[in-house]
Protein backbone atom coordinates (compact mmCIF):
# COMPACT_ATOMS: atom_id res chain seq x y z
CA UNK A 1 41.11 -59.51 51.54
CA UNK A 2 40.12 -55.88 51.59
CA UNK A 3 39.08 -54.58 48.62
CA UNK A 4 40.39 -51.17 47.27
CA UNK A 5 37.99 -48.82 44.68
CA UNK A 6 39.50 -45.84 42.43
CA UNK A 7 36.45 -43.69 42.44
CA UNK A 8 36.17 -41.33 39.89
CA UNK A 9 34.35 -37.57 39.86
CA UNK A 10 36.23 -35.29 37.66
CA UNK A 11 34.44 -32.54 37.25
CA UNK A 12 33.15 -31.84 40.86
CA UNK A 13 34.45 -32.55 44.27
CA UNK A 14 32.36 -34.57 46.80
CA UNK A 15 33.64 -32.22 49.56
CA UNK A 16 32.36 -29.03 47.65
CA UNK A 17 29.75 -26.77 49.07
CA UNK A 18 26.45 -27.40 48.00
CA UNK A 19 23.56 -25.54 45.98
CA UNK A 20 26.11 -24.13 43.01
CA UNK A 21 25.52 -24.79 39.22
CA UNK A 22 28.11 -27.59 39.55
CA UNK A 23 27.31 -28.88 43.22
CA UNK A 24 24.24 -31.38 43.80
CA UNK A 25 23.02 -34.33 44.51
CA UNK A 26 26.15 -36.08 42.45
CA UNK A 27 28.40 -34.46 45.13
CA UNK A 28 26.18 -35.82 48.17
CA UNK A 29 26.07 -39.19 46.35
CA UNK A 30 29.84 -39.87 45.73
CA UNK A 31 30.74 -38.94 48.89
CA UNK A 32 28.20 -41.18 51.34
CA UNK A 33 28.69 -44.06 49.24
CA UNK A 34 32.81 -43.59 49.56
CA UNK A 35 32.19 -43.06 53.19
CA UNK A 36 29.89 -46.27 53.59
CA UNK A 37 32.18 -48.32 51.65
CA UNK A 38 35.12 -47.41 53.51
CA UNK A 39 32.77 -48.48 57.13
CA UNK A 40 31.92 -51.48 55.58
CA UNK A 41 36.19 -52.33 55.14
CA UNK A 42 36.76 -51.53 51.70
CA UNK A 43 39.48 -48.80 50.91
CA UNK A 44 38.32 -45.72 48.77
CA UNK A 45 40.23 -43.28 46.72
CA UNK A 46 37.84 -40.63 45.10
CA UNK A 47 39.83 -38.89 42.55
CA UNK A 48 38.80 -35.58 41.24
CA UNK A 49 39.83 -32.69 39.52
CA UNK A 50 41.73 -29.94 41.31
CA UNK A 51 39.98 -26.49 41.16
CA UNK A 52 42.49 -24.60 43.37
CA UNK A 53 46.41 -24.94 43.75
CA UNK A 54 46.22 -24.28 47.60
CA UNK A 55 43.90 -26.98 48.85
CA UNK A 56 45.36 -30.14 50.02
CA UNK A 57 46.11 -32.85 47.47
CA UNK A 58 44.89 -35.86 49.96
CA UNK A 59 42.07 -35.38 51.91
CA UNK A 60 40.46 -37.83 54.57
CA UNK A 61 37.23 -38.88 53.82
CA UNK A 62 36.32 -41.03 56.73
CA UNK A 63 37.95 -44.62 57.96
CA UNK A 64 39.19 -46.15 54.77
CA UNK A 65 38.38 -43.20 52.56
CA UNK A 66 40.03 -40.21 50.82
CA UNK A 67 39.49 -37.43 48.96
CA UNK A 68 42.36 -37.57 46.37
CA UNK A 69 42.67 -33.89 44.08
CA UNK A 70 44.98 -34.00 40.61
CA UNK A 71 45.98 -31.79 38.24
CA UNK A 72 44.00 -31.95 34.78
CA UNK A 73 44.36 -28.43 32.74
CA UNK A 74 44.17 -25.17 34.90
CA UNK A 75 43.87 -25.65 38.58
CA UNK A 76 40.37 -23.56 38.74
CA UNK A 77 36.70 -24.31 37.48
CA UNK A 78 36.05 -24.53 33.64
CA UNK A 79 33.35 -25.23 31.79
CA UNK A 80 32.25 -29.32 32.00
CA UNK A 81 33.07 -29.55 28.00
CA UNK A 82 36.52 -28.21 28.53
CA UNK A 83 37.45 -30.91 30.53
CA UNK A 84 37.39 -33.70 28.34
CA UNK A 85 40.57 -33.00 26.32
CA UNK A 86 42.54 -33.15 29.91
CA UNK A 87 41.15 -36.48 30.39
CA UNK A 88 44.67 -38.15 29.70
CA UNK A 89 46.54 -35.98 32.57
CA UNK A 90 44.32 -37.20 34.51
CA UNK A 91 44.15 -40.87 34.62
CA UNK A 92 47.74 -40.32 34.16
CA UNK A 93 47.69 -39.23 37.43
CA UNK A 94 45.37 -41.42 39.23
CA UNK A 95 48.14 -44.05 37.53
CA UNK A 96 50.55 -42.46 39.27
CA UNK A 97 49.14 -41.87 42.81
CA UNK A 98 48.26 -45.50 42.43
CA UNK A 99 52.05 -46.49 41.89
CA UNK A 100 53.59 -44.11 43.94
CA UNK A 101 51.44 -45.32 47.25
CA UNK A 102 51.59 -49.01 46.16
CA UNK A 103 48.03 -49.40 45.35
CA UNK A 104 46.74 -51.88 43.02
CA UNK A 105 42.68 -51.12 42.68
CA UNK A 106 40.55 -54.09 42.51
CA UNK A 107 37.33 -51.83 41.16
CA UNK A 108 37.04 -48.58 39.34
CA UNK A 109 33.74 -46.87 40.45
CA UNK A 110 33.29 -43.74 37.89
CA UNK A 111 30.51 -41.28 37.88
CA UNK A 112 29.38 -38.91 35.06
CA UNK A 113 30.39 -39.47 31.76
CA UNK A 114 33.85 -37.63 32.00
CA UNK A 115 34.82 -40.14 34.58
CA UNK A 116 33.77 -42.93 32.51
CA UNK A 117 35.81 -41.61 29.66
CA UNK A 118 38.79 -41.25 32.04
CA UNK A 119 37.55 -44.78 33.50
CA UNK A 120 37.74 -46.72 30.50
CA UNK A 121 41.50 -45.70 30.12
CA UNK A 122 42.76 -46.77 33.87
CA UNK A 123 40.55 -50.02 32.75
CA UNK A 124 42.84 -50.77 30.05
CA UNK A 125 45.68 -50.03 31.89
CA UNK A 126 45.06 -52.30 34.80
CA UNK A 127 42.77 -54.65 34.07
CA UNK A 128 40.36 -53.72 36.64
CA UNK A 129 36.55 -54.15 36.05
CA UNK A 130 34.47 -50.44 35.18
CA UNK A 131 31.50 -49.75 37.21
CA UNK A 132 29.66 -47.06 35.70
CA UNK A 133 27.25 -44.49 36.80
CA UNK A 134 25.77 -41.73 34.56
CA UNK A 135 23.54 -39.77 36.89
CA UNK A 136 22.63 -37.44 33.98
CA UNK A 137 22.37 -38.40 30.52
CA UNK A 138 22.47 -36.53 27.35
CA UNK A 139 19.97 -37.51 25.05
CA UNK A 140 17.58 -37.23 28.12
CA UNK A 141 18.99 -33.76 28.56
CA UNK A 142 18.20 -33.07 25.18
CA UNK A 143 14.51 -34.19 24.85
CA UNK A 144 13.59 -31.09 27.64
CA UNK A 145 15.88 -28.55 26.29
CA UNK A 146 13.89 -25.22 25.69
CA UNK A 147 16.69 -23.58 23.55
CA UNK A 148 20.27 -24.37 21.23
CA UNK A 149 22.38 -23.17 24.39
CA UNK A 150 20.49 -25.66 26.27
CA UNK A 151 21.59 -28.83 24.27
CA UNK A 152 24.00 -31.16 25.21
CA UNK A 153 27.17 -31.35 22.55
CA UNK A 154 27.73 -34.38 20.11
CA UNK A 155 30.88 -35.29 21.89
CA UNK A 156 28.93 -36.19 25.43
CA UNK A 157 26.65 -38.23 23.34
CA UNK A 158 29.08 -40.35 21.16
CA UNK A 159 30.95 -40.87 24.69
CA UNK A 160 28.31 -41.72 26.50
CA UNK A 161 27.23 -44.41 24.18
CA UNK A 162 30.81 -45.98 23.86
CA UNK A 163 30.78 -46.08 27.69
CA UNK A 164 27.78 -48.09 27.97
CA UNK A 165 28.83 -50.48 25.44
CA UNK A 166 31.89 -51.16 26.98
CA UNK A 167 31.62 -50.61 31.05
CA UNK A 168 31.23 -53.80 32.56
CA UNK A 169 28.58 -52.54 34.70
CA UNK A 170 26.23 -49.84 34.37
CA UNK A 171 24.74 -48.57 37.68
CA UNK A 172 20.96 -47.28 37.43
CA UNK A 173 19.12 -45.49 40.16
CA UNK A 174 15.65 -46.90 39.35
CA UNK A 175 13.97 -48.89 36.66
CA UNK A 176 13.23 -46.04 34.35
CA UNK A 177 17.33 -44.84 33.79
CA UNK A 178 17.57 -48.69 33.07
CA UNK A 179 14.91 -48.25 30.39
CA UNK A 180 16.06 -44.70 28.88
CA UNK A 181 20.27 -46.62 28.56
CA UNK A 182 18.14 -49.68 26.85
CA UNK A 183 15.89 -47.69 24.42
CA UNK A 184 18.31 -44.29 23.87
CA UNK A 185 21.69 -45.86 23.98
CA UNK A 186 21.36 -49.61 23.41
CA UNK A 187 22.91 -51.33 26.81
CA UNK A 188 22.17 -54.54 27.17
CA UNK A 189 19.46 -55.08 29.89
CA UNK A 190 21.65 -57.71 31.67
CA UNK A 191 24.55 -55.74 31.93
CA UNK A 192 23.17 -52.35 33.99
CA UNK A 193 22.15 -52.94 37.88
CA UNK A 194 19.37 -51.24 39.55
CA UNK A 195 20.64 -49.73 42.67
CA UNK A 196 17.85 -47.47 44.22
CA UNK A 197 19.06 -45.02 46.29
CA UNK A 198 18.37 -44.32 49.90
CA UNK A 199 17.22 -41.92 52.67
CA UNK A 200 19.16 -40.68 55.51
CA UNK A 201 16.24 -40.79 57.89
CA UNK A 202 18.14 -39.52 60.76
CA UNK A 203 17.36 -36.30 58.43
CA UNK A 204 14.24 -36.87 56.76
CA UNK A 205 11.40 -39.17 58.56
CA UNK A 206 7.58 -38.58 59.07
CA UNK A 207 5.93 -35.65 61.13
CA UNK A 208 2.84 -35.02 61.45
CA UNK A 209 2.39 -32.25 59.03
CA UNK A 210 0.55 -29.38 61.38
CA UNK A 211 3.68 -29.79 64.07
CA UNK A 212 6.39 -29.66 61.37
CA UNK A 213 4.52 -26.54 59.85
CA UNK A 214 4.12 -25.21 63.58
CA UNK A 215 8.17 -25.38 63.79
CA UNK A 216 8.98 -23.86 60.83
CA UNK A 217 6.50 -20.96 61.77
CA UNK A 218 4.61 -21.61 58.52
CA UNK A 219 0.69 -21.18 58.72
CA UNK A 220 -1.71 -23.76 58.23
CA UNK A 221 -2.77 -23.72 55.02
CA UNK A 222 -2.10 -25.82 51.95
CA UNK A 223 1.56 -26.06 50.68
CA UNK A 224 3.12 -27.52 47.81
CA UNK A 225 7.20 -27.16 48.08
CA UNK A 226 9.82 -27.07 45.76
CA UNK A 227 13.35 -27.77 46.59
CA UNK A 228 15.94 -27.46 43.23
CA UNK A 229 17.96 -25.43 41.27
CA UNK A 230 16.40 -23.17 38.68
CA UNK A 231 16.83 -25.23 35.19
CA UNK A 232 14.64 -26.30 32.79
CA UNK A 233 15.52 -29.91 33.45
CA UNK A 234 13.93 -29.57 36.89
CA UNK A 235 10.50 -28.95 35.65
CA UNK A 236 9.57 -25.83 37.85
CA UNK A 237 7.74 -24.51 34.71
CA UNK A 238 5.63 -27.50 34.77
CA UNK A 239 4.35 -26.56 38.55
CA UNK A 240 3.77 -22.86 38.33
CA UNK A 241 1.61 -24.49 35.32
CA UNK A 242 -0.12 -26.85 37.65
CA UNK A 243 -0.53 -23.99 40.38
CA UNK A 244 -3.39 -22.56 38.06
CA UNK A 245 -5.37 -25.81 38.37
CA UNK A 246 -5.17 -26.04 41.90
CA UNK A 247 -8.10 -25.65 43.60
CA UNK A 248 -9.39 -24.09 46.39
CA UNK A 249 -9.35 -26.77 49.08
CA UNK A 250 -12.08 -26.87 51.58
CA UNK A 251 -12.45 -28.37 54.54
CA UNK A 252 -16.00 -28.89 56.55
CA UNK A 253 -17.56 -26.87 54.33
CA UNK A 254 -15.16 -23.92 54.62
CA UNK A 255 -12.32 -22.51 52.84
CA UNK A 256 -8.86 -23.61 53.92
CA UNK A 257 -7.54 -21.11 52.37
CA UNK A 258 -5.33 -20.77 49.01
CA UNK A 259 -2.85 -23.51 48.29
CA UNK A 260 0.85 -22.00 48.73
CA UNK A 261 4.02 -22.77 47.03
CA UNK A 262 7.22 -22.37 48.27
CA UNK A 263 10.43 -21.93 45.86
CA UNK A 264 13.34 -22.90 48.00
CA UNK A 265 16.68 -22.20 45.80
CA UNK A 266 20.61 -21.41 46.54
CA UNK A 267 20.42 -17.75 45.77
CA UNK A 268 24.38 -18.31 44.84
CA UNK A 269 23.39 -19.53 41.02
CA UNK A 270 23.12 -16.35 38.96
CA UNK A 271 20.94 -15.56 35.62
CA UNK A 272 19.17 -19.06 36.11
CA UNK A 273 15.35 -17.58 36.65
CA UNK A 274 12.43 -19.64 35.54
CA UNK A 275 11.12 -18.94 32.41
CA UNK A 276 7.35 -18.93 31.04
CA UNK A 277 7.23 -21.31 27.65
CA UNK A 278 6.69 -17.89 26.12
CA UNK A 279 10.36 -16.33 27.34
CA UNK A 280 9.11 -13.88 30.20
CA UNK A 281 9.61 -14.79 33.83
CA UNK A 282 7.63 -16.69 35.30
CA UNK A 283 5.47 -15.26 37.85
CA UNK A 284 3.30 -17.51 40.20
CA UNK A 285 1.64 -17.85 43.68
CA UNK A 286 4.80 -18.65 45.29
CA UNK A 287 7.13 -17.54 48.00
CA UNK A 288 11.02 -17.76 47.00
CA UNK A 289 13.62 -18.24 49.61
CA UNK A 290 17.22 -17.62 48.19
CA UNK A 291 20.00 -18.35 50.74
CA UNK A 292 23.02 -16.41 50.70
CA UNK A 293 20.93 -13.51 49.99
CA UNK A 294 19.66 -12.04 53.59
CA UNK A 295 16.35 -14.27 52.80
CA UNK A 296 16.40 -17.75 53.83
CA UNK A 297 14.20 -20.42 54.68
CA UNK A 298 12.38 -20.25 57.73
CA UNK A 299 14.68 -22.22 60.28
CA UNK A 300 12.79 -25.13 62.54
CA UNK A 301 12.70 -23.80 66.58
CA UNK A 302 14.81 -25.67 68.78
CA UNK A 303 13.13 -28.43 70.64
CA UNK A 304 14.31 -30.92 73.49
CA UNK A 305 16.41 -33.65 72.56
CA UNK A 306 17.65 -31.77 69.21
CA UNK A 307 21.08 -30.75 70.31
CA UNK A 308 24.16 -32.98 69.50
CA UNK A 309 21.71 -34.93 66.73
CA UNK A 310 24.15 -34.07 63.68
CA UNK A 311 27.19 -35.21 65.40
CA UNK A 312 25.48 -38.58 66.59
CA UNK A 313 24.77 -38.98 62.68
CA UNK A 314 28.03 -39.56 61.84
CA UNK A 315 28.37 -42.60 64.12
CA UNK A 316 24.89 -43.99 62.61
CA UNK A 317 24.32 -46.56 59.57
CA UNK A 318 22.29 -44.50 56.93
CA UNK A 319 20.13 -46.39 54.56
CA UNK A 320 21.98 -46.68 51.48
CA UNK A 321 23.41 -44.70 49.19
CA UNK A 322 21.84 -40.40 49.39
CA UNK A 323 18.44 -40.25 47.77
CA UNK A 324 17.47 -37.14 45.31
CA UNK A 325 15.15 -34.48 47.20
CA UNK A 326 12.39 -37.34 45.83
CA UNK A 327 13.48 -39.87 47.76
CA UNK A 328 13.74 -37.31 50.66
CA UNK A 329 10.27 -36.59 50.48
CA UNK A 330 9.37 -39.86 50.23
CA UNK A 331 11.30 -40.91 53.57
CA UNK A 332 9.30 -38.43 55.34
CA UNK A 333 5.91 -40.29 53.56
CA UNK A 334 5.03 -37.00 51.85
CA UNK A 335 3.28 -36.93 48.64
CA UNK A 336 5.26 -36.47 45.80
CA UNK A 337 5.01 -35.28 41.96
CA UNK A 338 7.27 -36.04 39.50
CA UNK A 339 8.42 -34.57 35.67
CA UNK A 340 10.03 -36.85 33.21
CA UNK A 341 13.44 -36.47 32.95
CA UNK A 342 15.07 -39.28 34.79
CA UNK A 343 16.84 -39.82 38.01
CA UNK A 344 13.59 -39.97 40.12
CA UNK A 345 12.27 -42.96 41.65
CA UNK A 346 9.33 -44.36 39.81
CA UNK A 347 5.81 -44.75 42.53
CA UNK A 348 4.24 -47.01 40.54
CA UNK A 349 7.31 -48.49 37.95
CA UNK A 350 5.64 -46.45 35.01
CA UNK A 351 7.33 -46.59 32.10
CA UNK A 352 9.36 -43.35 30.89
CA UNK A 353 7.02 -40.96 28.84
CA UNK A 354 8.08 -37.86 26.46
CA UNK A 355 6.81 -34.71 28.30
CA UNK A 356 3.85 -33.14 27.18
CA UNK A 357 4.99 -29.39 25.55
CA UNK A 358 3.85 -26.87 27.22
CA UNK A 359 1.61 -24.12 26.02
CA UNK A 360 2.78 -21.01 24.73
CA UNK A 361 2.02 -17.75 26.71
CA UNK A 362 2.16 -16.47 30.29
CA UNK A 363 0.75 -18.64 33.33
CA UNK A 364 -2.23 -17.01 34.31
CA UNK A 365 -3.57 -16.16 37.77
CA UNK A 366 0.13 -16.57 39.44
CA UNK A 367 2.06 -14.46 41.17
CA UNK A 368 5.19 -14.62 42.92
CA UNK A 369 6.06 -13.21 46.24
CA UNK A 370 9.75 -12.42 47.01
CA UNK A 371 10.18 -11.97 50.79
CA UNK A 372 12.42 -9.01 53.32
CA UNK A 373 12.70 -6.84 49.38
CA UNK A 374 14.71 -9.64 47.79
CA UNK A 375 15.14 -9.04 43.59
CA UNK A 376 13.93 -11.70 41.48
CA UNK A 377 16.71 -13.81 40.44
């Protein structure tokens, strides 16, 4: 018997375009794993909020999955905490799209808190068991806040911990999200499932570094790179920090030159710049590449053999479910540092530690280079 899923992702759409405040690695994640799932036989309905009257209401996914759009509130983007009270119109309508097509779900599969709240509800209504993934969580959000705006309300927090007392299974990406449910919202151990995630390695796998810096016309020097959006949660503060304790590296006696760092951000996202601990912006030894804004990352030549690769992808087996740009790097065997915070795989299954505060002041000795004339964001 083929099983049939009700996924949930309220706020955001897996088919949305990447690199926007609300777009990320959520988006990437819900829709692989629908996709997989509906390879591997099962049937998958991802239900999300619509954001636009005109798009379709039903769209395919792959074989044996869908992308399934219902009205909750006003059919355009609001704010994540304005969703909740529209919670109810909208597992009233997952109820019934389920009725109407004859579908009775076996498994409800809900991601983010606002899906869980939602989840919870169709759970009670059919009797179907609540698989639960967080991706973010609150409290965690709240420990690396820099400012009131920044914190997460009381309302995520009370429903967060309701829905890990009473999912029937918590999803976890890694060892240390199982730790921060057990010791900041009380799940029972027993009841959450590590799931690491994977690595589509038909995108990411190991070069040899002087030939992938060769194609993306970079020179050969040093280079630390940063892929991310611009929020304090994402610890970019933390490595401008580091930058000033970076040495020069030398090699056979001689200088290699100065160790480079490389900002790569959607240039989309407005008033998001990084921010010293002291309020200014940050400046450091970097070069910023913000797409969408005439100054993009240096593009990879073509080489033999590349053409047709992305649409033989879609016929391959990736390697579980989408990996965080951690994971990425670590497909590709590159060295990788990491700022507490969750949703990172652990290198050596270190417990979670509080981050160390940062120093007041401005970072000294950086200084940030912003390529073809492009403002600062």
């Amino acid at each position: 018997m083929n099983l049939s899923v009700a996924m949930l992702s309220v706020h955001t759409c897996p088919l949305a375009a990447l690199g926007g405040k609300e777009t990320g690695g959520m988006n990437v994640y819900v829709r692989q794993v629908a996709r997989e799932l509906g390879r591997m036989g099962l049937h998958v309905d991802v239900f999300t909020r619509s954001q636009n009257p005109t798009i379709p209401r039903v769209v395919e996914l792959g074989p044996g999955a869908r992308v399934v759009h219902l009205p909750a509130g006003p059919e355009a983007p609001m704010p994540r905490e304005a969703i909740h009270p529209h919670l109810d119109q909208f597992a009233a309508g997952v109820e019934d799209f389920a009725r109407q097509s004859g579908i009775a779900y076996d498994v409800i599969h809900s991601h983010y808190w606002l899906s869980g709240v939602a989840g919870l509800r169709l759970r009670e209504k059919w009797s179907a068991p609540l698989v639960q993934m967080f991706h973010t969580l609150g409290r965690l959000k709240n420990a690396v806040a820099q400012s009131p705006p920044e914190l997460e309300p009381a309302l995520r927090l009370d429903e967060e911990t309701r829905i890990v007392a009473e999912a029937d299974r918590v999803v976890a990406a890694n060892v240390v999200e199982r730790a921060h449910l057990v010791w900041h919202y009380g799940a029972r151990a027993d009841r959450i499932s590590v799931i690491p995630c994977g690595v589509d390695t038909d995108l990411f796998q190991p070069m040899d570094p002087a030939k992938a810096k060769d194609l993306l016309e970079l020179p050969p020097d040093p280079l630390l790179l940063y892929v991310g959006r611009m929020q304090p949660i994402k610890g970019l503060d933390t490595l401008l920090e580091a930058m000033t304790k970076v040495p020069v590296l030398r090699r056979r006696g001689r200088d290699r030159g100065p160790v480079a760092l490389r900002v790569v951000r959607d240039g989309r996202a407005r008033g998001d710049g990084v921010r010293e601990p002291g309020g200014g912006l940050a400046r450091g030894r970097a070069h910023h590449h913000g797409a969408g804004r005439g100054d993009r990352p240096p593009r990879a030549r073509e080489r033999p053999g590349r053409a047709g690769r992305r649409d033989d992808r879609a016929a391959r087996r990736p390697r579980g479910p989408p990996a965080r740009p951690a994971g990425h790097a670590l497909g590709g065997r590159a060295p990788v540092a990491l700022r507490g915070g969750g949703g990172v795989p652990p290198l050596r299954g270190a417990a979670p530690r509080r981050r160390a505060a940062s120093p007041p002041g401005p970072v000294p000795g950086l200084e940030l280079t912003w390529p073809l004339g492009a403002p600062p964001p």
